[in-house]
PDB file of N, CA and C in Angstrom:
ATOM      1  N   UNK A   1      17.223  22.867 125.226  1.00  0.00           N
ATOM      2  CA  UNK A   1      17.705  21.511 125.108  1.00  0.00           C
ATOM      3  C   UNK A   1      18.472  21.355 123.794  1.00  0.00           C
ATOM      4  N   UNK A   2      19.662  20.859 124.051  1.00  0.00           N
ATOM      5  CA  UNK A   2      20.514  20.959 122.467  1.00  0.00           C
ATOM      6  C   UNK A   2      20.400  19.178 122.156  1.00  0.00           C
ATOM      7  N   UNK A   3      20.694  18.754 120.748  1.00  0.00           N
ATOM      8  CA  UNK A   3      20.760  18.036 120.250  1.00  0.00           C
ATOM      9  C   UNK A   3      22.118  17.552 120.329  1.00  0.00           C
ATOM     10  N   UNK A   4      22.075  15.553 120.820  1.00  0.00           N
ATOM     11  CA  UNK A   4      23.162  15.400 121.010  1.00  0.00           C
ATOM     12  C   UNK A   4      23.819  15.086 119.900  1.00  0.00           C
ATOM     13  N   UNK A   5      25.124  16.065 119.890  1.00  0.00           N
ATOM     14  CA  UNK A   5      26.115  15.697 118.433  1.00  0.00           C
ATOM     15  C   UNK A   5      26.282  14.179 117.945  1.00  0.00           C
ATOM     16  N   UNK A   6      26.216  13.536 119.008  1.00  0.00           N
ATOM     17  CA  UNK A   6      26.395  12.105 119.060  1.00  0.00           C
ATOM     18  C   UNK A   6      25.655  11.182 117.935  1.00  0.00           C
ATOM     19  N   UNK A   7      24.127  11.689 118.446  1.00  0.00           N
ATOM     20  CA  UNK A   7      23.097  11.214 117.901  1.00  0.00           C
ATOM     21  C   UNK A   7      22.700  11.168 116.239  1.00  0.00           C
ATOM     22  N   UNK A   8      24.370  11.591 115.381  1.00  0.00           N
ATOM     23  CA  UNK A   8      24.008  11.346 114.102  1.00  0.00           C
ATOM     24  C   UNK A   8      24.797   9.996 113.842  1.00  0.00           C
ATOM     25  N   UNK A   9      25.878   9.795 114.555  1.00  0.00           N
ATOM     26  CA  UNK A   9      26.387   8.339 114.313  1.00  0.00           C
ATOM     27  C   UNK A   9      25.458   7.139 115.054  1.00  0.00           C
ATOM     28  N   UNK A  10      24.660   7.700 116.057  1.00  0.00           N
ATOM     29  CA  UNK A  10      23.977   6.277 116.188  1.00  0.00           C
ATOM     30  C   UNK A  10      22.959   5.937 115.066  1.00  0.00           C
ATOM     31  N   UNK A  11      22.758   7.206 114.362  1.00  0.00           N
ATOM     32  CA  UNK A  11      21.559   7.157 113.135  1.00  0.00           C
ATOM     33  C   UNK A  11      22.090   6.597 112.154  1.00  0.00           C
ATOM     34  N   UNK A  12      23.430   6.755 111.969  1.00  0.00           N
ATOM     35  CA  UNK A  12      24.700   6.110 111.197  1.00  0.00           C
ATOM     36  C   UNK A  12      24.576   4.760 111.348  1.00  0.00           C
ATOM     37  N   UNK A  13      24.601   4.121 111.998  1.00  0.00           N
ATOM     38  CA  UNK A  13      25.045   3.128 112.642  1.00  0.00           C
ATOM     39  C   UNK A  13      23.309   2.028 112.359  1.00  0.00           C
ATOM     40  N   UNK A  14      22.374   2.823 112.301  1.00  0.00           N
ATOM     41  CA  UNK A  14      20.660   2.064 112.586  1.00  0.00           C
ATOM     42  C   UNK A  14      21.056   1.870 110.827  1.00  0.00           C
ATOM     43  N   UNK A  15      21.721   2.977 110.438  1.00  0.00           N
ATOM     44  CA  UNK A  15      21.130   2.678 108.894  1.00  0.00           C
ATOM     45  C   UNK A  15      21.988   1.718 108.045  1.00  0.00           C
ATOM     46  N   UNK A  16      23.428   1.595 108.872  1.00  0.00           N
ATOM     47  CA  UNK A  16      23.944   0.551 108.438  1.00  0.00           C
ATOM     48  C   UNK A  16      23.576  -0.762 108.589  1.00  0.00           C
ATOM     49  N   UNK A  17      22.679  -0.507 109.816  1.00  0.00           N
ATOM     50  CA  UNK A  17      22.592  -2.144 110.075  1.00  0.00           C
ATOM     51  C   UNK A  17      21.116  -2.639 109.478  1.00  0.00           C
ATOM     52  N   UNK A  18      20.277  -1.953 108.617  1.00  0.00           N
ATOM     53  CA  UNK A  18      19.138  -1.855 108.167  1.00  0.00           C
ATOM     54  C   UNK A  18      19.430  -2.470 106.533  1.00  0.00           C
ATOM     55  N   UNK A  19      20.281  -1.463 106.062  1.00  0.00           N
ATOM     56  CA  UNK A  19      20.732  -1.694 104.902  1.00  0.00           C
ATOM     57  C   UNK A  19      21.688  -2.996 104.563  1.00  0.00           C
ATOM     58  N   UNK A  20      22.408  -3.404 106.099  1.00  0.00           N
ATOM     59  CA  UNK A  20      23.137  -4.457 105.871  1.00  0.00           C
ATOM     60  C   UNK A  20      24.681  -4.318 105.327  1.00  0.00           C
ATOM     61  N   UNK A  21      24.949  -3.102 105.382  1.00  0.00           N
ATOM     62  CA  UNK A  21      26.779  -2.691 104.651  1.00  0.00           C
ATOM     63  C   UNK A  21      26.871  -1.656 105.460  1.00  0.00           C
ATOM     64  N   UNK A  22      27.968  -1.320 104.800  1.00  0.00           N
ATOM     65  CA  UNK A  22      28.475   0.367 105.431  1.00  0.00           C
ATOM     66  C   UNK A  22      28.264   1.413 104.349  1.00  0.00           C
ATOM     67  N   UNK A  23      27.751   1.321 103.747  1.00  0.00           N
ATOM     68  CA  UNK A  23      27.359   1.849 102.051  1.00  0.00           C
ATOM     69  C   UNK A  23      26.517   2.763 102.523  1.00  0.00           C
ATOM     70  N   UNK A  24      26.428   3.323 103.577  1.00  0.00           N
ATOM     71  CA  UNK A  24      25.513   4.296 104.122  1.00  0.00           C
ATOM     72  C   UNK A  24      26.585   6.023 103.892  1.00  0.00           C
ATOM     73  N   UNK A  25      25.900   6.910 103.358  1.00  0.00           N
ATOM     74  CA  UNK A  25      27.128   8.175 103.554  1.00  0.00           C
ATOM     75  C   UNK A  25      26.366   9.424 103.975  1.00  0.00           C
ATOM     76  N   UNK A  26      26.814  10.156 104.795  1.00  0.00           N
ATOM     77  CA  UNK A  26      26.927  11.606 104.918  1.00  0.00           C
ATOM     78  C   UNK A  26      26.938  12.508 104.543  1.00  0.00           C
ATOM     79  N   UNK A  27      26.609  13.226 103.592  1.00  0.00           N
ATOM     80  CA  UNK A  27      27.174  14.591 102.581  1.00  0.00           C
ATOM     81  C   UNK A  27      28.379  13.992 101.737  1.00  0.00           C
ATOM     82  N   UNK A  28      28.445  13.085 101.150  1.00  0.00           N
ATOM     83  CA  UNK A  28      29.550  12.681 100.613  1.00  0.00           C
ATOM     84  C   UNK A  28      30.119  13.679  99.490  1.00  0.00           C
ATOM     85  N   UNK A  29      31.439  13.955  99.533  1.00  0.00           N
ATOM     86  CA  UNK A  29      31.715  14.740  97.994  1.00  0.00           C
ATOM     87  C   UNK A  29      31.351  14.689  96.828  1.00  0.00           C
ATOM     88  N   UNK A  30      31.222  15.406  96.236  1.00  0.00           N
ATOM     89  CA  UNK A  30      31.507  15.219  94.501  1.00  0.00           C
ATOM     90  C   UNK A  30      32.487  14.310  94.407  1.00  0.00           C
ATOM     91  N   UNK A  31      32.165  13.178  92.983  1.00  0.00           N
ATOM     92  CA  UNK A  31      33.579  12.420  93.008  1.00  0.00           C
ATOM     93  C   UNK A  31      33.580  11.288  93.340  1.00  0.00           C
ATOM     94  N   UNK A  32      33.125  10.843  94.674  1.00  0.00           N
ATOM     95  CA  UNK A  32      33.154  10.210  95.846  1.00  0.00           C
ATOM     96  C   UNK A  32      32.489   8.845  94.776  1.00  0.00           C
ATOM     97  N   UNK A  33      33.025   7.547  94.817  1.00  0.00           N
ATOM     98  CA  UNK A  33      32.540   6.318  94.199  1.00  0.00           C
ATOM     99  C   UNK A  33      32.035   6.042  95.070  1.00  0.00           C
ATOM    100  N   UNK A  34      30.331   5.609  94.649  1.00  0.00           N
ATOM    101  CA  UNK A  34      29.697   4.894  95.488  1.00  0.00           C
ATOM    102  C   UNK A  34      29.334   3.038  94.755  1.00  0.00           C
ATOM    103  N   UNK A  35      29.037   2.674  95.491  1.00  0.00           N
ATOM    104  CA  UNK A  35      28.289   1.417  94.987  1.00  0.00           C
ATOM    105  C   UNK A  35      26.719   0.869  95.322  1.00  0.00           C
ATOM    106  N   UNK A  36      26.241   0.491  94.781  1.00  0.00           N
ATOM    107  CA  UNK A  36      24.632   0.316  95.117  1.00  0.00           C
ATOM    108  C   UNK A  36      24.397  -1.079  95.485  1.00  0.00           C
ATOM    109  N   UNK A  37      22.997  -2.011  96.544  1.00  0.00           N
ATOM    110  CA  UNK A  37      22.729  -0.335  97.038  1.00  0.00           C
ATOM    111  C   UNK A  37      23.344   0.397  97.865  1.00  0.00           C
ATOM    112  N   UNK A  38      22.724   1.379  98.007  1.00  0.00           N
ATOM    113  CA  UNK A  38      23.341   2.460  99.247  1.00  0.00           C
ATOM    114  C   UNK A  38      22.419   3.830  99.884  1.00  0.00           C
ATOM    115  N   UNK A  39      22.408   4.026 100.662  1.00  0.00           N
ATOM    116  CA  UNK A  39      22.159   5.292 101.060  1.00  0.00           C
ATOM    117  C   UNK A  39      22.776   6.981 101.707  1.00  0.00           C
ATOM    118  N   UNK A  40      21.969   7.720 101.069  1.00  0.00           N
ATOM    119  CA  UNK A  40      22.840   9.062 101.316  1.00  0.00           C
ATOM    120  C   UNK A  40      21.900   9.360 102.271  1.00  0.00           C
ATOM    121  N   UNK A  41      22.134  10.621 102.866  1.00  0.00           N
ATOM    122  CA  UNK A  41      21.765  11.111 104.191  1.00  0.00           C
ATOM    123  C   UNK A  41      22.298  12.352 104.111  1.00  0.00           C
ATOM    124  N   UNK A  42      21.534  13.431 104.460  1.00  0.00           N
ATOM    125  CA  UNK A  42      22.273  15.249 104.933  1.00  0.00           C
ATOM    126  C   UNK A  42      20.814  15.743 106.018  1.00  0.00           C
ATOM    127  N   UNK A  43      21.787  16.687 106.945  1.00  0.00           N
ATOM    128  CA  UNK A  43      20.860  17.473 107.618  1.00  0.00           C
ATOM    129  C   UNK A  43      19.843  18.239 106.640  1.00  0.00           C
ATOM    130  N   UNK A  44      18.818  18.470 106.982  1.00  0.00           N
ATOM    131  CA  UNK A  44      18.121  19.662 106.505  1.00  0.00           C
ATOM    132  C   UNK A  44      17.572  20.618 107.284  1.00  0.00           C
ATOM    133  N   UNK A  45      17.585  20.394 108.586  1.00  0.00           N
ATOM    134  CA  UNK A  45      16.802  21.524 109.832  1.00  0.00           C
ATOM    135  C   UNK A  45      16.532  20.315 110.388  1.00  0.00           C
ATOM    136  N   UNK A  46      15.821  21.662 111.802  1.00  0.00           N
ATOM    137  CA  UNK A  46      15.635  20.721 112.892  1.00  0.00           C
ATOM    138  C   UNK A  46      13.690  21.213 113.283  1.00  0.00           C
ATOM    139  N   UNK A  47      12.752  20.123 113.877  1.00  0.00           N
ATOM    140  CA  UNK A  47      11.772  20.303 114.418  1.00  0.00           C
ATOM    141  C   UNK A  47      11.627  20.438 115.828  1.00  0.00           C
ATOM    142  N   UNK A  48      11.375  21.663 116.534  1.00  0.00           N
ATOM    143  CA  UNK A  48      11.831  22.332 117.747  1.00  0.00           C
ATOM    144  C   UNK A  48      10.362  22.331 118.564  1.00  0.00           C
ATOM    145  N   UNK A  49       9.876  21.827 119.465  1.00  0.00           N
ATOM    146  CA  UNK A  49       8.724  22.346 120.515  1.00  0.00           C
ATOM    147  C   UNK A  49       9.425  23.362 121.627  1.00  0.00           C
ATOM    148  N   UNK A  50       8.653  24.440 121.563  1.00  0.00           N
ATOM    149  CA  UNK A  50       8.631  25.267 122.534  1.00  0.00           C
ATOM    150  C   UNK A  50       7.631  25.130 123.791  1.00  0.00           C
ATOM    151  N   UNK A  51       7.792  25.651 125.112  1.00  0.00           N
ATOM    152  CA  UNK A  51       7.314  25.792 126.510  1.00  0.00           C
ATOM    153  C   UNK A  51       7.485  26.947 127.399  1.00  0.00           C
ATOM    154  N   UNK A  52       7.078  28.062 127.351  1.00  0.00           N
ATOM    155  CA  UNK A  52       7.437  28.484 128.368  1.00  0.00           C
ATOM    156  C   UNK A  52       8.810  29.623 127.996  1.00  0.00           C
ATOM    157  N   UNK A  53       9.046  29.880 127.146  1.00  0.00           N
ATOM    158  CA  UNK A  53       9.929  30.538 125.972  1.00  0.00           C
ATOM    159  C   UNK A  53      11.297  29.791 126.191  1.00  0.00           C
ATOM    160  N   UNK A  54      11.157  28.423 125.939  1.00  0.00           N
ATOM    161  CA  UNK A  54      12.002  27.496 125.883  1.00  0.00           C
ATOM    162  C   UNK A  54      12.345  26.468 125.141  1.00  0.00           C
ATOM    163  N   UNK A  55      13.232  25.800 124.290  1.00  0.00           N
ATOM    164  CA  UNK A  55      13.350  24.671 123.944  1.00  0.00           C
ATOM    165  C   UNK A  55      13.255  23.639 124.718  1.00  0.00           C
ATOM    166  N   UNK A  56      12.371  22.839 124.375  1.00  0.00           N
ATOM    167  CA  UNK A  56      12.058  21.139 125.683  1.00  0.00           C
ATOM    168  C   UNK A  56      12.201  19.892 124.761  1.00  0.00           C
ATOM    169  N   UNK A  57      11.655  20.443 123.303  1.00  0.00           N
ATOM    170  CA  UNK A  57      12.283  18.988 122.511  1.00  0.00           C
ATOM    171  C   UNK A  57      12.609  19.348 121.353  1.00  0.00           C
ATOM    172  N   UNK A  58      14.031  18.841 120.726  1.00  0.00           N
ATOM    173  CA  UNK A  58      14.619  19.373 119.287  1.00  0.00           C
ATOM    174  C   UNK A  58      14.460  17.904 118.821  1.00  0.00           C
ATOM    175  N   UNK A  59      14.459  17.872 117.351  1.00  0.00           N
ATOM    176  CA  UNK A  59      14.999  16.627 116.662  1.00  0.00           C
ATOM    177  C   UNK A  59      15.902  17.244 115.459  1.00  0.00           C
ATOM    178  N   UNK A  60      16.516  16.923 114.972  1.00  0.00           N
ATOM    179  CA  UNK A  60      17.309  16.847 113.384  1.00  0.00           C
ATOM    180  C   UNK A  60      16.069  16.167 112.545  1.00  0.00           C
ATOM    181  N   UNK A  61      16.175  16.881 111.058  1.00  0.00           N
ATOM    182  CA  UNK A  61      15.267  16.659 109.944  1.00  0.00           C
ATOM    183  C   UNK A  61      16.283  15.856 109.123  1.00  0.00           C
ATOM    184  N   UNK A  62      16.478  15.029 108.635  1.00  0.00           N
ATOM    185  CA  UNK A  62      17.385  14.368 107.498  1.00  0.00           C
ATOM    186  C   UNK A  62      16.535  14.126 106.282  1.00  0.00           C
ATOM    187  N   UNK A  63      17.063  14.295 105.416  1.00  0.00           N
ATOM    188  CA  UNK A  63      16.535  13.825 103.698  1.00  0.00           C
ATOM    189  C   UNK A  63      17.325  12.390 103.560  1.00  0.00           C
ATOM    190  N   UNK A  64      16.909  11.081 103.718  1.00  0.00           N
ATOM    191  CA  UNK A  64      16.776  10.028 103.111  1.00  0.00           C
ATOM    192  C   UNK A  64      16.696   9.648 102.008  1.00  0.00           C
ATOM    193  N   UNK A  65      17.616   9.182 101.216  1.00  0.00           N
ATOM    194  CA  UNK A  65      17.667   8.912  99.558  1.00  0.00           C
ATOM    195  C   UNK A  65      18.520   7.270  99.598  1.00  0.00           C
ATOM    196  N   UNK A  66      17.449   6.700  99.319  1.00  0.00           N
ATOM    197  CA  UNK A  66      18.044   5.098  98.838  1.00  0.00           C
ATOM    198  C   UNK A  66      18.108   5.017  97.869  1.00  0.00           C
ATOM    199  N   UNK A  67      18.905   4.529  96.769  1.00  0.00           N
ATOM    200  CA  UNK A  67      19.445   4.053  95.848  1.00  0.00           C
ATOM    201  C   UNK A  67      19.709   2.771  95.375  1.00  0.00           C
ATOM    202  N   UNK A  68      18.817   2.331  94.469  1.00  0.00           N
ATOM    203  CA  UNK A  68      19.098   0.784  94.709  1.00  0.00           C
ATOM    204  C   UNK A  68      19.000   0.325  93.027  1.00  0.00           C
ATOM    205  N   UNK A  69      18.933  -0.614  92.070  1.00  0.00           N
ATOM    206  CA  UNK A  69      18.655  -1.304  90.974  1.00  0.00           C
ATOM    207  C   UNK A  69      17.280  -2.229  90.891  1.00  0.00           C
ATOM    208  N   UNK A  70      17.104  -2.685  91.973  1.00  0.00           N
ATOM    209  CA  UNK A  70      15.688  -3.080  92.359  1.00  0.00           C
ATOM    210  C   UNK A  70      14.625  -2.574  92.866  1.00  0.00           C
ATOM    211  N   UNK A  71      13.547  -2.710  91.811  1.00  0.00           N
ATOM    212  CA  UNK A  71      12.336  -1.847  91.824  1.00  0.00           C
ATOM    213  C   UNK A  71      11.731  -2.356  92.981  1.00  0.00           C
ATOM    214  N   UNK A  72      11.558  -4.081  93.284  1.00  0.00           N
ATOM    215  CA  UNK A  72      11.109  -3.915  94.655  1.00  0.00           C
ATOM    216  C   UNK A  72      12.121  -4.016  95.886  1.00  0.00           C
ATOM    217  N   UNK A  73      12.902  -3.299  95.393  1.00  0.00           N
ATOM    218  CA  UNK A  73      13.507  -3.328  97.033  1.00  0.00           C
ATOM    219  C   UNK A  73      12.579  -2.816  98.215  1.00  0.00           C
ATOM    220  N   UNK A  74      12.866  -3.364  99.252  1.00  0.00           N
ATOM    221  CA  UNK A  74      12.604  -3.500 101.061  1.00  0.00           C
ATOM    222  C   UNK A  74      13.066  -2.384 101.496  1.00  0.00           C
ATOM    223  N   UNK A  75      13.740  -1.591 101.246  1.00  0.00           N
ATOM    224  CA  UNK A  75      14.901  -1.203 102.328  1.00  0.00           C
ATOM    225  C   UNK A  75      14.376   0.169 102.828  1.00  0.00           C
ATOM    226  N   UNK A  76      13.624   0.901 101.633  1.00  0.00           N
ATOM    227  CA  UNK A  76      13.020   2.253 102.290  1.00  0.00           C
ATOM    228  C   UNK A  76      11.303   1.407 103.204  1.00  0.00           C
ATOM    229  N   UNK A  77      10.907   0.574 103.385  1.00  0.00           N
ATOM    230  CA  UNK A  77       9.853   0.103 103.793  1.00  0.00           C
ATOM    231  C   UNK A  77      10.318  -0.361 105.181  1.00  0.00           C
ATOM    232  N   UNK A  78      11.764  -1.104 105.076  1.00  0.00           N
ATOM    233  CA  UNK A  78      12.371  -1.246 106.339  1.00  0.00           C
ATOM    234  C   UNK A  78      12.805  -0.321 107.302  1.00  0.00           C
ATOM    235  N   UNK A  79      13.357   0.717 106.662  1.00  0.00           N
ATOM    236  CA  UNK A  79      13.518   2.173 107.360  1.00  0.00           C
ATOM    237  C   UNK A  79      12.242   3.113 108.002  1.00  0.00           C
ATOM    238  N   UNK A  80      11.194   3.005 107.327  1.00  0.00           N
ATOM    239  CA  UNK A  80      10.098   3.521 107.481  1.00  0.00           C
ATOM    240  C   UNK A  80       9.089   2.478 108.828  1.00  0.00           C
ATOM    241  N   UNK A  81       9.503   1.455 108.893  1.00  0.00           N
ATOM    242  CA  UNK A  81       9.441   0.557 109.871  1.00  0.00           C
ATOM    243  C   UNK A  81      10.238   0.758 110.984  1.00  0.00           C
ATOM    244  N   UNK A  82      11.129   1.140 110.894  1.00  0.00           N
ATOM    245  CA  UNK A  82      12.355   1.425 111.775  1.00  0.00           C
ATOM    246  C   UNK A  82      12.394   2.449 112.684  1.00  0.00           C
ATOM    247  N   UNK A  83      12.028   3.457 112.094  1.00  0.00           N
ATOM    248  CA  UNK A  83      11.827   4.536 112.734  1.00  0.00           C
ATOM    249  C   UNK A  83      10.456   5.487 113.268  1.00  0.00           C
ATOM    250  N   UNK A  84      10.261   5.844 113.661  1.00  0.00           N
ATOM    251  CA  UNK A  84       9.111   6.600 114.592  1.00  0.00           C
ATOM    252  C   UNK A  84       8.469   7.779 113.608  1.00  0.00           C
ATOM    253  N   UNK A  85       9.031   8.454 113.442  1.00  0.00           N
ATOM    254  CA  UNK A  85       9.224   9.904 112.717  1.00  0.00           C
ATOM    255  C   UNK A  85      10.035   9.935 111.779  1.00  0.00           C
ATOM    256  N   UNK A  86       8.936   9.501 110.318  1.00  0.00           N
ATOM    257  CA  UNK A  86       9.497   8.918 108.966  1.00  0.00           C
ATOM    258  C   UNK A  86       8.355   9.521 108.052  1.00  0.00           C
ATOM    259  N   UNK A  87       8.445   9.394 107.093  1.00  0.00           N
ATOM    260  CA  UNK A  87       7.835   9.893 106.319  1.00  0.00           C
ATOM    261  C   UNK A  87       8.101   9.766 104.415  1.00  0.00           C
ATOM    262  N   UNK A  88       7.589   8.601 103.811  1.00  0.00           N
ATOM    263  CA  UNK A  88       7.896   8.527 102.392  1.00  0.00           C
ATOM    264  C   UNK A  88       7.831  10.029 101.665  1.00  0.00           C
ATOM    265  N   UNK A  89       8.598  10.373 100.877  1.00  0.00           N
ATOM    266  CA  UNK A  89       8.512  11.571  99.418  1.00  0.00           C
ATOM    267  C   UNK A  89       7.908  11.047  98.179  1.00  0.00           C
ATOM    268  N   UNK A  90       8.929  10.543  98.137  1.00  0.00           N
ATOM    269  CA  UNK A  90       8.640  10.685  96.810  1.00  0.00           C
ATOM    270  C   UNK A  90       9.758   8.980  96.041  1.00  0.00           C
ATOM    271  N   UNK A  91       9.850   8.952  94.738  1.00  0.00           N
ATOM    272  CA  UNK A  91      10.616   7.576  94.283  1.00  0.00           C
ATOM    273  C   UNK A  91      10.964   8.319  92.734  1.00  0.00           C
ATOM    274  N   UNK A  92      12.233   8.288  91.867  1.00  0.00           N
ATOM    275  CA  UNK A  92      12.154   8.657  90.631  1.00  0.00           C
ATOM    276  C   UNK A  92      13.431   7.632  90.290  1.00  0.00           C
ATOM    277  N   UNK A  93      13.522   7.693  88.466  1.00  0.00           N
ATOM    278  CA  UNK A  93      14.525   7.015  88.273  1.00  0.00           C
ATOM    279  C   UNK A  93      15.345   7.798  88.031  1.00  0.00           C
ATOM    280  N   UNK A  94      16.599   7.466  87.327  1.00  0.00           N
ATOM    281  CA  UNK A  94      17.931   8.159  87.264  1.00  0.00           C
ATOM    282  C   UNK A  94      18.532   7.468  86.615  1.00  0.00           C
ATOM    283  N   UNK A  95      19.550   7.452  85.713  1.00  0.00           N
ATOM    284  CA  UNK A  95      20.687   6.391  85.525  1.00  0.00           C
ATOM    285  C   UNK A  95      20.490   4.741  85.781  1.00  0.00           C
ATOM    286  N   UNK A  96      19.315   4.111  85.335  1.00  0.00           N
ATOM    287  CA  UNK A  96      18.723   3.358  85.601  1.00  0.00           C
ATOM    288  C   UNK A  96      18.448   2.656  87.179  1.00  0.00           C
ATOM    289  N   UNK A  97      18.777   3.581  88.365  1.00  0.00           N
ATOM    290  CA  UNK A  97      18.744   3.609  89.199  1.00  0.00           C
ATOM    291  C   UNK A  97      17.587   4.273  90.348  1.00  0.00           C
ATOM    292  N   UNK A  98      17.242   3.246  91.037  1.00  0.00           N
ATOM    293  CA  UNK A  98      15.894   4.368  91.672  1.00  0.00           C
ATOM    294  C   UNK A  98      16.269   4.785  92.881  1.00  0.00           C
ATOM    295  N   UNK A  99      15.670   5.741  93.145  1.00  0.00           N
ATOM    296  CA  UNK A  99      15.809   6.700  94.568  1.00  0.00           C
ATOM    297  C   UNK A  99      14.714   6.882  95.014  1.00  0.00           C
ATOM    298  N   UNK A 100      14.475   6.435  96.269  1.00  0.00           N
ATOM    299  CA  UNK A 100      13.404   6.797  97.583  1.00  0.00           C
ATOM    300  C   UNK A 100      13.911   7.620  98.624  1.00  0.00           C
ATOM    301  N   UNK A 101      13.236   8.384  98.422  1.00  0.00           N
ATOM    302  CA  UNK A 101      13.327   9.123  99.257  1.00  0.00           C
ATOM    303  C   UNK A 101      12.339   9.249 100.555  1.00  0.00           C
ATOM    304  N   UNK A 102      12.730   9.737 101.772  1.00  0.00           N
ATOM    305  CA  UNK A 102      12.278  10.273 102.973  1.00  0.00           C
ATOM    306  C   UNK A 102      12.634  10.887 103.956  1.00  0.00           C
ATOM    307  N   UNK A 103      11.876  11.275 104.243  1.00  0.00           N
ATOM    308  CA  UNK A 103      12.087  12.471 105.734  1.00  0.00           C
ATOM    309  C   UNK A 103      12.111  11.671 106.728  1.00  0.00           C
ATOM    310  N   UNK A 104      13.509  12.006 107.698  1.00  0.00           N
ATOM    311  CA  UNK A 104      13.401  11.366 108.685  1.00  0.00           C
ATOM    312  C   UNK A 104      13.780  12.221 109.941  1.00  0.00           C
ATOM    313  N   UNK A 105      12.664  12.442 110.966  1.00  0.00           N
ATOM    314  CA  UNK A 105      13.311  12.507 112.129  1.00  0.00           C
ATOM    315  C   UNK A 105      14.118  12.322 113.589  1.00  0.00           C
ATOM    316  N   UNK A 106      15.078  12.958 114.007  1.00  0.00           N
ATOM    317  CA  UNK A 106      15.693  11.872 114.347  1.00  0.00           C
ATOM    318  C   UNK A 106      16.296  12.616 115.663  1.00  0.00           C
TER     319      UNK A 106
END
């Protein structure tokens, strides 16, 4: 069973409308101006069940990183609400900026 290519813009698309902008990105470049908040997103692997020496269910693994100026922001609590197969990391600061992170499957 392959994973539909499709199925990263509808994930595109949940996280824009979660976050409320289009400030959502992909592997974005080096370089690349962002504005906060926002969220990044990259593949990291996929979680595969086997049957029978077969694939029957794949998902994509994504690393989740919100970025925001507000310590209590919603938005990784809303995502984690949102989705099925989620999972908090971790939270650090940066550039007076915090990042939440999570695993999401998808």
């Amino acid at each position: 069973m392959a994973i539909d290519p499709n199925r990263r813009f509808m994930l595109q698309d949940k996280l824009e409308l979660i976050l409320g902008s289009n400030k959502v990105y992909y592997n974005p470049p080096d370089g690349q101006k962002i504005s906060y908040p926002c969220i990044i997103y990259n593949l990291e692997g996929e979680d595969v069940d086997r049957a029978n020496n077969a694939r029957y269910r794949a998902m994509n693994r994504y690393s989740i990183t919100i970025i925001h100026r507000d310590a209590d922001s919603t938005i990784c609590n809303d995502i984690l609400d949102s989705f099925e197969y989620t999972s908090f990391n971790r939270q650090f600061k940066n550039d007076n900026l915090y990042h939440d992170v999570i695993t999401l499957y998808y």
